[in-house]
Protein backbone atom coordinates (compact mmCIF):
# COMPACT_ATOMS: atom_id res chain seq x y z
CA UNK A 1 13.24 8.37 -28.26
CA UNK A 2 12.31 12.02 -29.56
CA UNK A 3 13.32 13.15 -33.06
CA UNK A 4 15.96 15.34 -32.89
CA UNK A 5 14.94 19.44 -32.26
CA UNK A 6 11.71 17.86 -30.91
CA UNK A 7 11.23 18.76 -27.14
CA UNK A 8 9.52 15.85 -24.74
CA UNK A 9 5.69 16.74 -23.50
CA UNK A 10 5.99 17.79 -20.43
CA UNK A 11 4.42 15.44 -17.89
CA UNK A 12 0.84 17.64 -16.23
CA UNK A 13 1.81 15.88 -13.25
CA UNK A 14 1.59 18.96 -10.32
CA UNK A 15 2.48 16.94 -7.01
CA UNK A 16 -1.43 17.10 -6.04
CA UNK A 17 -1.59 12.62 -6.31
CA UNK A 18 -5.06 11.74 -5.37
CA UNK A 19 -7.50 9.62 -6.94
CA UNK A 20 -10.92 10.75 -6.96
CA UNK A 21 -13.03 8.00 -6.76
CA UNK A 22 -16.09 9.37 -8.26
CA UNK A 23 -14.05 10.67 -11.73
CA UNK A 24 -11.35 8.04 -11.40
CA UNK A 25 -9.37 11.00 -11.62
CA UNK A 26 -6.35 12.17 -10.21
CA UNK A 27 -7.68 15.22 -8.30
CA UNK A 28 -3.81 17.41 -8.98
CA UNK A 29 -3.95 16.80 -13.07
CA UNK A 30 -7.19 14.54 -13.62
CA UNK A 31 -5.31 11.92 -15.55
CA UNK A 32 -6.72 8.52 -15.21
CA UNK A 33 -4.75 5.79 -13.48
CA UNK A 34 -4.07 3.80 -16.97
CA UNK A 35 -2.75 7.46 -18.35
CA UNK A 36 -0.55 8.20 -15.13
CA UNK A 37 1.14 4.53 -15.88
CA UNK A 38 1.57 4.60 -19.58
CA UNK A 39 2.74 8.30 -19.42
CA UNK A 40 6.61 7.33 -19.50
CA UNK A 41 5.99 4.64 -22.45
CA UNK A 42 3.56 7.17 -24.32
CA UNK A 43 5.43 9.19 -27.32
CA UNK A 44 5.03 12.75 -28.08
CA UNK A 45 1.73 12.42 -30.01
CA UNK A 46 -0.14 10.35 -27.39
CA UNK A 47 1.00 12.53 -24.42
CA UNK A 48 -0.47 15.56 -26.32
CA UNK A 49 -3.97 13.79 -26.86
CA UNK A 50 -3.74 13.29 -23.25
CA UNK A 51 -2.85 17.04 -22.54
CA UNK A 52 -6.34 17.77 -25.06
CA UNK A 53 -8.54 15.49 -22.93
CA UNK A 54 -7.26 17.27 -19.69
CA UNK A 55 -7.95 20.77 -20.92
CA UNK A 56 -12.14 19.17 -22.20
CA UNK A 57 -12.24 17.19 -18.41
CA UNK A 58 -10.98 20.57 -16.71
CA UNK A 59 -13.47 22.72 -18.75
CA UNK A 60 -16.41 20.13 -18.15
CA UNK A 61 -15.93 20.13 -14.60
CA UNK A 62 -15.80 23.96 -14.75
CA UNK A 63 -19.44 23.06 -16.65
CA UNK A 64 -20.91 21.21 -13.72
CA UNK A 65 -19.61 23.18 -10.15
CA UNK A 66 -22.15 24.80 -8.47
């Protein structure tokens, strides 16, 4: 339950559900498949760690393209 005047993290979920198989990332938000699961049981604190390691995975992949 969320403390009152405290909105819900929104879910980075963006319709785009594939696994990659070389990240074991989705390829539409590049949550794992443990984070994907848990994301309905996780409160507001551990959905925004989540939302931190997206934004590092999304700038290290930036990193790395040719």
């Amino acid at each position: 339950m969320t403390p009152l005047g405290e909105a819900d993290v929104p879910s980075p979920c963006n319709g785009v559900c594939r696994m990659d198989a070389g990240s074991g990332w989705c390829v539409g938000c590049q949550r794992s498949l443990d984070e994907i699961v848990r994301w309905g049981a996780m409160d507001n604190t551990a959905k925004r760690d989540v939302w931190t390691l997206l934004a590092q995975r999304r700038a290290s992949a930036l990193e790395t393209r040719p």
